[in-house]
Protein backbone atom coordinates (compact mmCIF):
# COMPACT_ATOMS: atom_id res chain seq x y z
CA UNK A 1 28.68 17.13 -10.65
CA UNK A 2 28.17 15.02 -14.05
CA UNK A 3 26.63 12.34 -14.74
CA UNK A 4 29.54 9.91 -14.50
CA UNK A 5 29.20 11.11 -10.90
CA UNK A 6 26.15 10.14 -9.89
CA UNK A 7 26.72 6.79 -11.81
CA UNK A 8 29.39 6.67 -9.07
CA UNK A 9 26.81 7.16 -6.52
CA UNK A 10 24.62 4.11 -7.47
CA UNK A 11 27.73 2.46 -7.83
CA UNK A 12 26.76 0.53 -4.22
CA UNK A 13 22.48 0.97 -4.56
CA UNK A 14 22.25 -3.02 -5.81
CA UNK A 15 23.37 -3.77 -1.94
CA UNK A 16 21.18 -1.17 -0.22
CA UNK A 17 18.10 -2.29 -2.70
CA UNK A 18 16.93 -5.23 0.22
CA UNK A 19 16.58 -3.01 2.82
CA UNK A 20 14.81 -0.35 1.06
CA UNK A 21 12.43 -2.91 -0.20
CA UNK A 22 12.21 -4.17 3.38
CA UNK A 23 11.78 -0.21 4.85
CA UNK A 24 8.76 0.27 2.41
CA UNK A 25 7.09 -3.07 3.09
CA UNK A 26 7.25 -1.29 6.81
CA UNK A 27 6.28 1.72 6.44
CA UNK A 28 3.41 0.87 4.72
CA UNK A 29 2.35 -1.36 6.61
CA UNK A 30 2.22 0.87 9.70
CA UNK A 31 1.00 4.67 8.66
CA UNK A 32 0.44 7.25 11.09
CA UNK A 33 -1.71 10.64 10.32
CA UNK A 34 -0.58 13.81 9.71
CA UNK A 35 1.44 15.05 13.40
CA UNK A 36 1.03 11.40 14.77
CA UNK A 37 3.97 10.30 12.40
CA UNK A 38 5.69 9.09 15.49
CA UNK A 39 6.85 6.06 14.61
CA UNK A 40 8.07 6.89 10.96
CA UNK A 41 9.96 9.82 12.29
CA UNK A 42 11.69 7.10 14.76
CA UNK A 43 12.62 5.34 12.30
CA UNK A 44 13.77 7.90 10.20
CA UNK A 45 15.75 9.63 12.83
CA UNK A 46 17.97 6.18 13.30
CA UNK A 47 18.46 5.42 9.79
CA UNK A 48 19.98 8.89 8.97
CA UNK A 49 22.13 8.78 12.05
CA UNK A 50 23.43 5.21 11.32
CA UNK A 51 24.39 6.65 8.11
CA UNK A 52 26.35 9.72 9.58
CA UNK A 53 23.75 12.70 9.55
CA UNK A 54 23.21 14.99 12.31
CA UNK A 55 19.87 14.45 13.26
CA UNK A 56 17.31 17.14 14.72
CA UNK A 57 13.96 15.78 15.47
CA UNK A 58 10.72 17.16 16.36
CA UNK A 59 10.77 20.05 14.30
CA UNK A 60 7.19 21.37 13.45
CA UNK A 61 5.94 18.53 15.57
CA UNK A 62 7.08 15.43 14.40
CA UNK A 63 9.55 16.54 11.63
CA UNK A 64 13.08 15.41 10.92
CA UNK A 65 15.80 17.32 9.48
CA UNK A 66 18.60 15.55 8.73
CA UNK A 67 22.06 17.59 7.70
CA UNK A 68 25.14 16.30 5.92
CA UNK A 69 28.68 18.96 5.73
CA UNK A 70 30.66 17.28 3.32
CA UNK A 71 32.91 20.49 2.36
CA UNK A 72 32.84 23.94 1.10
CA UNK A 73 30.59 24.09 -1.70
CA UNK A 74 26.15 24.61 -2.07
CA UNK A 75 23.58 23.67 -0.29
CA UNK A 76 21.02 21.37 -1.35
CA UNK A 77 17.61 20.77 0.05
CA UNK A 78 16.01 17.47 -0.21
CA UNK A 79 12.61 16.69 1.05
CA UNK A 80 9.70 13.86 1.53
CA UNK A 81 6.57 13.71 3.48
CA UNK A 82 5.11 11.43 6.12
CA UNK A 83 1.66 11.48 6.63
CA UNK A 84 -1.05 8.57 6.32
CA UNK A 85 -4.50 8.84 5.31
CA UNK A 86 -7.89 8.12 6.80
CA UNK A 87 -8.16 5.24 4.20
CA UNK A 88 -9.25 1.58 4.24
CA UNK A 89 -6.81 0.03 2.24
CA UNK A 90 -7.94 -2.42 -0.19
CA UNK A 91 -4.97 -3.63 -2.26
CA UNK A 92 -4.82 -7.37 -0.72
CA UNK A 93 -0.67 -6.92 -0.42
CA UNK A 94 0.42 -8.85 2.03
CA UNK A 95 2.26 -5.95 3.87
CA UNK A 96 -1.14 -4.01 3.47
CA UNK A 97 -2.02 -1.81 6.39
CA UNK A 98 -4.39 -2.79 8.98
CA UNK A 99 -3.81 0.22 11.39
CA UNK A 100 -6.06 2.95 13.10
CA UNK A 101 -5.97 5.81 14.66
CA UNK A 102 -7.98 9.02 16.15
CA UNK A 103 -8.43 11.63 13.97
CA UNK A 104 -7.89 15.76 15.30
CA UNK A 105 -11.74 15.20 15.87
CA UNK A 106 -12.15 12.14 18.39
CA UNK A 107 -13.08 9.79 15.61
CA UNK A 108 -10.99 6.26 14.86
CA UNK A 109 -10.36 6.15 11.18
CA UNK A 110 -8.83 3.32 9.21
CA UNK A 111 -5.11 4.19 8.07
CA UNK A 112 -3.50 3.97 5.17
CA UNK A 113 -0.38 5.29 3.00
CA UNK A 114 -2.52 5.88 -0.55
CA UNK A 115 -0.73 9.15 -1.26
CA UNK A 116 3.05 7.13 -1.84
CA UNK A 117 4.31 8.98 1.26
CA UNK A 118 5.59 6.07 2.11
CA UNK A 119 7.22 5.55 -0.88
CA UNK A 120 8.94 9.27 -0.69
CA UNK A 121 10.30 8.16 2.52
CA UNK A 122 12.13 4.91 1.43
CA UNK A 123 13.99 6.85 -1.41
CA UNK A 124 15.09 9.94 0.32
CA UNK A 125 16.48 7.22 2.76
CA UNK A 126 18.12 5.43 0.14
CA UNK A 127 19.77 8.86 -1.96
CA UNK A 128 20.83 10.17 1.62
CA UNK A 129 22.47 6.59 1.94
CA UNK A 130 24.53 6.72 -1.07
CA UNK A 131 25.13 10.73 -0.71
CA UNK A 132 26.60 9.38 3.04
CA UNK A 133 28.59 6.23 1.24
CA UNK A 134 30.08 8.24 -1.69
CA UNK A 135 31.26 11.34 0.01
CA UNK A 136 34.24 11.14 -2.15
CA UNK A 137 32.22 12.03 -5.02
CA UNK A 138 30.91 15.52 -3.97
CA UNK A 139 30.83 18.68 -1.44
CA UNK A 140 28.87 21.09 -0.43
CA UNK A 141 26.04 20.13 2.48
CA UNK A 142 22.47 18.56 2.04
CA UNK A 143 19.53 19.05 4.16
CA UNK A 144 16.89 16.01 4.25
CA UNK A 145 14.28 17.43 5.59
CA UNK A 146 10.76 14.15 6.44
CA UNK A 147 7.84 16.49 6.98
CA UNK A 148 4.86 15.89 8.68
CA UNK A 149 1.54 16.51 7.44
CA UNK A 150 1.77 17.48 3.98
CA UNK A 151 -2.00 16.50 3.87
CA UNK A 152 -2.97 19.47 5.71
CA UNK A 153 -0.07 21.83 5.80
CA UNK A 154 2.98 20.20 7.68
CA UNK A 155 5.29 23.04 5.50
CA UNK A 156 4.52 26.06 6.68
CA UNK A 157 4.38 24.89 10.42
CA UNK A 158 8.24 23.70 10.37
CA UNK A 159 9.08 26.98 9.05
CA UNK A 160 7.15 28.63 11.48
CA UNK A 161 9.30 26.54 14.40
CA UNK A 162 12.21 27.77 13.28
CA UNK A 163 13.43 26.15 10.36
CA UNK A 164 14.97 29.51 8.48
CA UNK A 165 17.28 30.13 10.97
CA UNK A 166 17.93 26.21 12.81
CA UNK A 167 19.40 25.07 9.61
CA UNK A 168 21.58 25.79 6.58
CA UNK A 169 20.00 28.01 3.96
CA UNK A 170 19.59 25.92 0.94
CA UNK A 171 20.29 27.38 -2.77
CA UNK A 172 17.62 25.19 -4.31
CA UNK A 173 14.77 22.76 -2.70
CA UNK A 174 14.15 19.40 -4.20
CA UNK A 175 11.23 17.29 -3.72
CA UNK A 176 9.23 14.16 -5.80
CA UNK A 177 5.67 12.42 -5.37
CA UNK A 178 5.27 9.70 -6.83
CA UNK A 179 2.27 8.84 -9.48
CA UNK A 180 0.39 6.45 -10.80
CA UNK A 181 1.76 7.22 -14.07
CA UNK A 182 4.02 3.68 -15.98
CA UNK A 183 7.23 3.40 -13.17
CA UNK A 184 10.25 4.25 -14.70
CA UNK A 185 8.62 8.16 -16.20
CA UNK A 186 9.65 11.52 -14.56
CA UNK A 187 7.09 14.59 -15.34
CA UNK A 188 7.50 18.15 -14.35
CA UNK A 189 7.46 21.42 -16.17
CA UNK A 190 8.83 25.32 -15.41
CA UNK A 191 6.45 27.49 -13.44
CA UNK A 192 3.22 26.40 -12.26
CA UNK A 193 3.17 22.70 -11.67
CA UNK A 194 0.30 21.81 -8.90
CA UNK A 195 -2.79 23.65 -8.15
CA UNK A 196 -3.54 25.62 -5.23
CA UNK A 197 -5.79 24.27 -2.35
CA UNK A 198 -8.60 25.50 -0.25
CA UNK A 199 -10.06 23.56 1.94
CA UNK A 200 -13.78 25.07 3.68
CA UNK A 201 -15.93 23.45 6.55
CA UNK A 202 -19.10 24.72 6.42
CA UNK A 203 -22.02 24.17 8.69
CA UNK A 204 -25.52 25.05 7.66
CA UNK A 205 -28.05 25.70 10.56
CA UNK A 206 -31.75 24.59 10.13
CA UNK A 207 -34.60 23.41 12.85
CA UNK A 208 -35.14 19.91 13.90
CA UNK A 209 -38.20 17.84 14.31
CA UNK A 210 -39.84 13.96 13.68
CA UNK A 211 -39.29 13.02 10.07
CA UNK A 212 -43.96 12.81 9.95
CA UNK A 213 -43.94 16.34 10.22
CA UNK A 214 -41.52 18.26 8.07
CA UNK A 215 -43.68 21.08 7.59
CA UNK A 216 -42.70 21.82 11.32
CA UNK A 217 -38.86 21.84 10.47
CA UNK A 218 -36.23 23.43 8.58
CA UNK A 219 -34.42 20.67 6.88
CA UNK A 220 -30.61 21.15 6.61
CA UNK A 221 -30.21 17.90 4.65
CA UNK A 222 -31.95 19.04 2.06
CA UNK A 223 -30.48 22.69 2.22
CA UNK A 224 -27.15 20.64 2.59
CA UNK A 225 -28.48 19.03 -0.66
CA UNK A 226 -29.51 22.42 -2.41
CA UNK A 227 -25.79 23.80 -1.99
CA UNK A 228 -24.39 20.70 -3.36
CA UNK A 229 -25.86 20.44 -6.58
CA UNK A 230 -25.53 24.74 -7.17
CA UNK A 231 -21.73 24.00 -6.22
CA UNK A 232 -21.39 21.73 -9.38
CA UNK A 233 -22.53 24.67 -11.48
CA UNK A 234 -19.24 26.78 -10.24
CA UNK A 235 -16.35 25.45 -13.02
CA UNK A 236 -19.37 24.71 -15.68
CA UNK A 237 -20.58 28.15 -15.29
CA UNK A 238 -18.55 30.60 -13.93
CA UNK A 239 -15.31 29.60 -14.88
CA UNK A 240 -13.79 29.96 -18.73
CA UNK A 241 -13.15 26.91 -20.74
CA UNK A 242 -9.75 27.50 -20.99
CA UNK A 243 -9.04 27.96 -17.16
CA UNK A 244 -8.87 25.05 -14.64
CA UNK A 245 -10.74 25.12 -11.14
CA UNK A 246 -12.19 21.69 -9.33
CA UNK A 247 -14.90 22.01 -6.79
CA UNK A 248 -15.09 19.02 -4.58
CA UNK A 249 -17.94 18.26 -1.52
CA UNK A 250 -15.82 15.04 -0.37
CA UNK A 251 -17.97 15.30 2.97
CA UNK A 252 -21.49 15.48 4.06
CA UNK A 253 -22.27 14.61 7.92
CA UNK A 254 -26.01 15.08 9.49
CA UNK A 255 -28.76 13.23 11.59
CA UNK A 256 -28.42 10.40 13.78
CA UNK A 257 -31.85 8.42 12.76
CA UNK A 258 -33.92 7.54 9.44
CA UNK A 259 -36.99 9.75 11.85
CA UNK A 260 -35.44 12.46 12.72
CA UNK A 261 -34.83 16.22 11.14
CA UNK A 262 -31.36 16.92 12.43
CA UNK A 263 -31.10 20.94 13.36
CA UNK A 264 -27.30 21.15 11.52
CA UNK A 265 -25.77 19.39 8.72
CA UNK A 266 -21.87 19.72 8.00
CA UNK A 267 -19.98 19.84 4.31
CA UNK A 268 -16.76 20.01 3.83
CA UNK A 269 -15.48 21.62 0.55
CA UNK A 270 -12.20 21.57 -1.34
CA UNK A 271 -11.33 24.10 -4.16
CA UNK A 272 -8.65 23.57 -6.53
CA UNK A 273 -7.05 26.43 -8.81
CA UNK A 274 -4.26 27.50 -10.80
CA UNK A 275 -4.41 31.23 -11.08
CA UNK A 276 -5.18 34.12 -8.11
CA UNK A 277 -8.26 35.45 -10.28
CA UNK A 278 -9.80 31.87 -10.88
CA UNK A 279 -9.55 31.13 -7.00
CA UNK A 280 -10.97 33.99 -5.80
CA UNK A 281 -13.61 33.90 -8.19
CA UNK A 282 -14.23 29.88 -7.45
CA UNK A 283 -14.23 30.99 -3.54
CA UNK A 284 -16.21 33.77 -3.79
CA UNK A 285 -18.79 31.61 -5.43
CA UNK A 286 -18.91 28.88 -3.19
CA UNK A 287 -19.71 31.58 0.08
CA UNK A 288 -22.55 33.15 -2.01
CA UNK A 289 -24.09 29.87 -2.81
CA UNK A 290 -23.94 28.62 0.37
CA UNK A 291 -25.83 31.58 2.06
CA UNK A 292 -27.87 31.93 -0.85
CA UNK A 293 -29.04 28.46 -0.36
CA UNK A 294 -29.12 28.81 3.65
CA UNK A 295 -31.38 32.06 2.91
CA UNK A 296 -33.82 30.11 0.62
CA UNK A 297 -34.64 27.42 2.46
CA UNK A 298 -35.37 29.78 5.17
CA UNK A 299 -32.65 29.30 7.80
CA UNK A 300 -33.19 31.15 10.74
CA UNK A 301 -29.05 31.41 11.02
CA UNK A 302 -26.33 32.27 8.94
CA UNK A 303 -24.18 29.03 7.80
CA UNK A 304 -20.70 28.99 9.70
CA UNK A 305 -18.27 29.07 6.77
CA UNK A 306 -14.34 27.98 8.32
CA UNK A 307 -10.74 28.01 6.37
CA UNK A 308 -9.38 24.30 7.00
CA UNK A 309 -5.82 24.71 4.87
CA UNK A 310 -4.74 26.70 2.43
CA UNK A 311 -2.33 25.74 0.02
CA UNK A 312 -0.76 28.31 -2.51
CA UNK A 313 0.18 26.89 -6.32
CA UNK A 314 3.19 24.88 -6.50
CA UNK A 315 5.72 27.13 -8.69
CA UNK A 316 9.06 25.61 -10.06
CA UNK A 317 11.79 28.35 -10.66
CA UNK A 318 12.02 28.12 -15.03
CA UNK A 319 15.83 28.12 -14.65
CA UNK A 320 16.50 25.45 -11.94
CA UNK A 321 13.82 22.85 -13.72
CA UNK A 322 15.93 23.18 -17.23
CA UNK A 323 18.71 21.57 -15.05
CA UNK A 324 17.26 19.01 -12.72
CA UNK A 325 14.85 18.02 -16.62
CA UNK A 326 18.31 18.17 -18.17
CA UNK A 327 19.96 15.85 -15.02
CA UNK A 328 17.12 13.19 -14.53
CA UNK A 329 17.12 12.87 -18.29
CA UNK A 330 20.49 11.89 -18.39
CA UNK A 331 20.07 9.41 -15.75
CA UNK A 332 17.61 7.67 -16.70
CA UNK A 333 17.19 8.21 -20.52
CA UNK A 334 15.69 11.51 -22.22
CA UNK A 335 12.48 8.96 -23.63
CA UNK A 336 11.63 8.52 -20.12
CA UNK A 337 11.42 12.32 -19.05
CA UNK A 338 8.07 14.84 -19.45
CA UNK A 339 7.15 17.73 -19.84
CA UNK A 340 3.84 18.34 -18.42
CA UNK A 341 1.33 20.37 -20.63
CA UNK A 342 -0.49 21.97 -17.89
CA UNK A 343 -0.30 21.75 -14.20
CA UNK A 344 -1.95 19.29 -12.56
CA UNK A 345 -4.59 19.84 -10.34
CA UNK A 346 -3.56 17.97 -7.12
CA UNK A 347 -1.62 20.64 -4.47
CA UNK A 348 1.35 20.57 -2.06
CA UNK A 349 2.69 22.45 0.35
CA UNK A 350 6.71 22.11 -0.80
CA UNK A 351 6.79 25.20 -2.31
CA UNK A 352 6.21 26.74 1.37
CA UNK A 353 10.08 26.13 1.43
CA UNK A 354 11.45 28.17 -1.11
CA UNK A 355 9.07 30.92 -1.00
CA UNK A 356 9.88 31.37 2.41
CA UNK A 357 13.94 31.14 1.75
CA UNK A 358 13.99 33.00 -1.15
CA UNK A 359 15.61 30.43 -3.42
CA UNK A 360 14.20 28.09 -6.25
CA UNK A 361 12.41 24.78 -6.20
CA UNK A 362 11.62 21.94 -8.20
CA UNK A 363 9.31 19.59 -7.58
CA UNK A 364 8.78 16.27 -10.28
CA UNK A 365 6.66 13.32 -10.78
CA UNK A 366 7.60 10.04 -10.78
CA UNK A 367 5.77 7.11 -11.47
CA UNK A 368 4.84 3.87 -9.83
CA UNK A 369 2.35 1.75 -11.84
CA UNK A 370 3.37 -1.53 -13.27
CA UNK A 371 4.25 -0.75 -17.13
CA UNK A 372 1.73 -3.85 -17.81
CA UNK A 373 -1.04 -2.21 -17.47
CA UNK A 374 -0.15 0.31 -19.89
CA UNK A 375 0.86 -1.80 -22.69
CA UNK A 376 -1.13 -0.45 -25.58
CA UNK A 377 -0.87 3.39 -23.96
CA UNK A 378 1.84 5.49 -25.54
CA UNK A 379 3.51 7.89 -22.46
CA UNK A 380 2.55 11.00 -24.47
CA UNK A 381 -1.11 9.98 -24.94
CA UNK A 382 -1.50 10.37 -20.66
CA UNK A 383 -0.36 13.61 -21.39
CA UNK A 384 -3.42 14.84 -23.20
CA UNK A 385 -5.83 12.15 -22.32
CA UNK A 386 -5.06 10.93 -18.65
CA UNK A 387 -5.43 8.23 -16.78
CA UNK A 388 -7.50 5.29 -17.67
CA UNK A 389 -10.07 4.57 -15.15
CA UNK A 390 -8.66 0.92 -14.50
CA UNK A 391 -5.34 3.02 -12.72
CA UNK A 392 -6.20 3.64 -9.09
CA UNK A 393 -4.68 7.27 -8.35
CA UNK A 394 -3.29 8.79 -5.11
CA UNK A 395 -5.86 8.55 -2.26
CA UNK A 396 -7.51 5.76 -3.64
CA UNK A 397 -7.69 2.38 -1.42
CA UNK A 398 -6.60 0.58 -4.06
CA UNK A 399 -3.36 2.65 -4.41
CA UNK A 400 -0.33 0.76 -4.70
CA UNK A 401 3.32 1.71 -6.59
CA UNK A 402 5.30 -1.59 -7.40
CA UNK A 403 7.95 -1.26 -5.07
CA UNK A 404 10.85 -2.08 -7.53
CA UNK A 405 11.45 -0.56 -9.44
CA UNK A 406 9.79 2.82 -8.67
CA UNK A 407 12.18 3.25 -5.78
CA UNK A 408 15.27 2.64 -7.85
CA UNK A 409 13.66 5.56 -10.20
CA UNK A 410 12.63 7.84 -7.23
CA UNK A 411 16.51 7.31 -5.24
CA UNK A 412 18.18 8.32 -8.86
CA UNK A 413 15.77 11.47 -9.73
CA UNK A 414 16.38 12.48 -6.56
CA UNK A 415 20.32 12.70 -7.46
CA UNK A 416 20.67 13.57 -10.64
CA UNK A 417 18.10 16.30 -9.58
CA UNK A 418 21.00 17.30 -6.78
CA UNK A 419 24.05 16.56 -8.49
CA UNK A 420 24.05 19.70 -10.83
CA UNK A 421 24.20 21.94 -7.00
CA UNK A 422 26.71 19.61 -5.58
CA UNK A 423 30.42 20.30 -6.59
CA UNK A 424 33.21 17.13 -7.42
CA UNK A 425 36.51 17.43 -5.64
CA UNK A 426 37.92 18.24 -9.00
CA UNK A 427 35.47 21.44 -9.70
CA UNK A 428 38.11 24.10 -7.90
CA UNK A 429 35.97 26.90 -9.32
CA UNK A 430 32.42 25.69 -7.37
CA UNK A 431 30.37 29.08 -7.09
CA UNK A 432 26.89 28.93 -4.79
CA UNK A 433 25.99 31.79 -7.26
CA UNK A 434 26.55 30.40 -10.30
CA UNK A 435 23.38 28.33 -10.02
């Protein structure tokens, strides 16, 4: 497929642009968490089949895989995620979310789409609209695959339901997040693109008592306290300058009264890394600080240390992310496409897919932000000196991509990123091994 063709496929998006702006104003007004995404999997389910895909839902939980034959020819994977987060959102929009829910642990949590799942939803709708409209224009067979729970692992648990064998084996997967880089900017790079992920629950175990008398107690708040301040000496200390690790503590839970010594305190602790020697390293250090800690304050039990998620680094295949950088650039204009210096240091689960198929993946950036609020920031300066702090980022409750036209940007990287896999009636010599 050229270019010309997938101007042929946006040849009708102007029409399907209202109810994509319409579908995102819903969806993010009404996120679920990861495995509750019920209703967005409903709604998923009937949009594909209205536009002539056969439909299988439930897969991994609350999954959809939608599949389009069109022909002889490759096979094309295409994915977006679901999942909510436990987020209060604060961005005033009048389609802002005002839903709840009860977390995997019993508690109700505010809800809110601050990742841009939402947003990954909407497009992969709209491309597998146009891919259904313009069937003239290609063959071969795409699978759209809506996962759940990319938040804590929603991949590997689809594969694990049978996904290898329920569906068409892909030659390359496909799959975007969008950013809160200027809207309108694609950025990926070959090989390792996002970090890995570890996420840790630890408990630490001390001995209660009345807050008068702490001489009678063993105070896990202030053990808790002890381990979080060594674990911020991790990346300055034992990792090199030129490597790339992020310890996080994102949460701290003990006591029930300003009087009272609690007996436990709980932490929860994310590690991010780029390279198997760094993340063992940054893991092993985290376990040996924590007992360390637990032994010095003189805890009469070892702390419980528990594996939440794991996520591995997000690799693209160096060959298939010449093409799809080659593809989106033609799309939308080679000015508007990156090439990231370094991975980043947020993690997915995508890459689950192709390592488990054996085939290559790609997985881009695109971004969301209104270009206003970058007006005196060249593109290549966020390259080398990131955000500005005035740019909420992903999980932030002030999180929010301008609707149009980041998912005009998002439905057309998403096929030009296809359209070098997908064959024209006219290509008579279409090879699945060529690419």
């Amino acid at each position: 497929m050229t270019a010309t063709s997938v101007t042929s496929l946006l040849s009708g998006f102007p029409d399907q642009m209202p109810g994509l702006l319409a579908l995102y104003e819903d969806l993010h007004a009404h996120p679920e968490l990861s495995f509750q995404e019920f209703r967005t999997a409903s709604v998923v389910a009937d949009r594909l089949r209205k536009q002539g895909w056969k439909v299988t839902e439930s897969v991994g939980g609350t999954g959809v895989v939608g599949v389009l034959v069109n022909g002889e020819g490759p096979v094309v994977l295409l994915r977006a995620d679901m999942d909510g987060l436990p987020v209060k959102e604060r961005t005033g929009l009048p389609y802002a979310s005002h839903e709840t829910a009860v977390d995997g642990e019993g508690n109700e949590v505010p809800v809110m789409h601050a990742c841009g799942h939402d947003m990954h939803v909407t497009c992969l709708l709209g491309a597998t609209g146009r891919l259904a409209a313009a069937r003239a224009e290609w063959r071969g067979t795409v699978v759209a695959v809506f996962q759940p729970a990319e938040e804590i692992g929603g991949a590997p648990t689809m594969i694990k339901d049978g996904f290898l064998e329920r569906f068409p084996r892909p030659d390359v997967c496909l799959g975007q997040h969008v950013s809160p880089a200027p809207v309108g900017f694609v950025g990926t790079r070959p090989g390792p693109v996002m970090a890995a992920s570890d996420s840790l629950r630890v408990r630490l175990f001390g001995r209660g008592g009345h807050g008068s008398a702490p001489e009678t107690t063993i105070d896990p708040i202030v053990m808790a306290a002890a381990v979080i301040m060594r674990l911020q000496t991790v990346v300055s200390r034992e990792v090199g300058a030129a490597q790339t690790a992020v310890v996080t503590v994102g949460s701290l839970h003990a006591g029930t009264k300003e009087n009272i010594i609690p007996d436990t305190a709980d932490l929860r602790i994310n590690v991010r890394s780029t390279t198997p020697a760094v993340r063992n390293r940054v893991l092993a250090a985290v376990e040996r600080i924590v007992r360390a800690e637990a032994a010095a304050s003189g805890a009469l039990k070892d702390p419980e240390i528990t594996g939440l998620n794991s996520f591995p680094v997000t690799v693209n295949d160096d060959r298939a992310t010449g093409t799809v950088l080659v593809a989106i650039a033609e799309a939308l204009g080679e000015e508007r496409v990156l090439t990231l210096p370094q991975p980043l240091t947020g993690s997915e689960d995508f890459g689950a897919f192709g390592t488990a198929l054996g085939v290559p993946s790609v997985f881009w950036h695109f971004g969301g932000a209104d270009p206003a609020l970058f007006q005196h920031i060249a593109p290549e300066a966020l390259l080398t000196d990131g955000l500005p702090e005035t740019i909420p980022a992903n999980h932030s409750p002030h999180f929010a991509p301008v609707p149009e036209p980041t998912i005009r940007t998002g439905v057309t990287a998403l096929l030009a990123a296809a359209a070098p896999w997908l064959c024209t009636e006219a290509d008579h010599a279409c090879d699945r091994q060529e690419m």
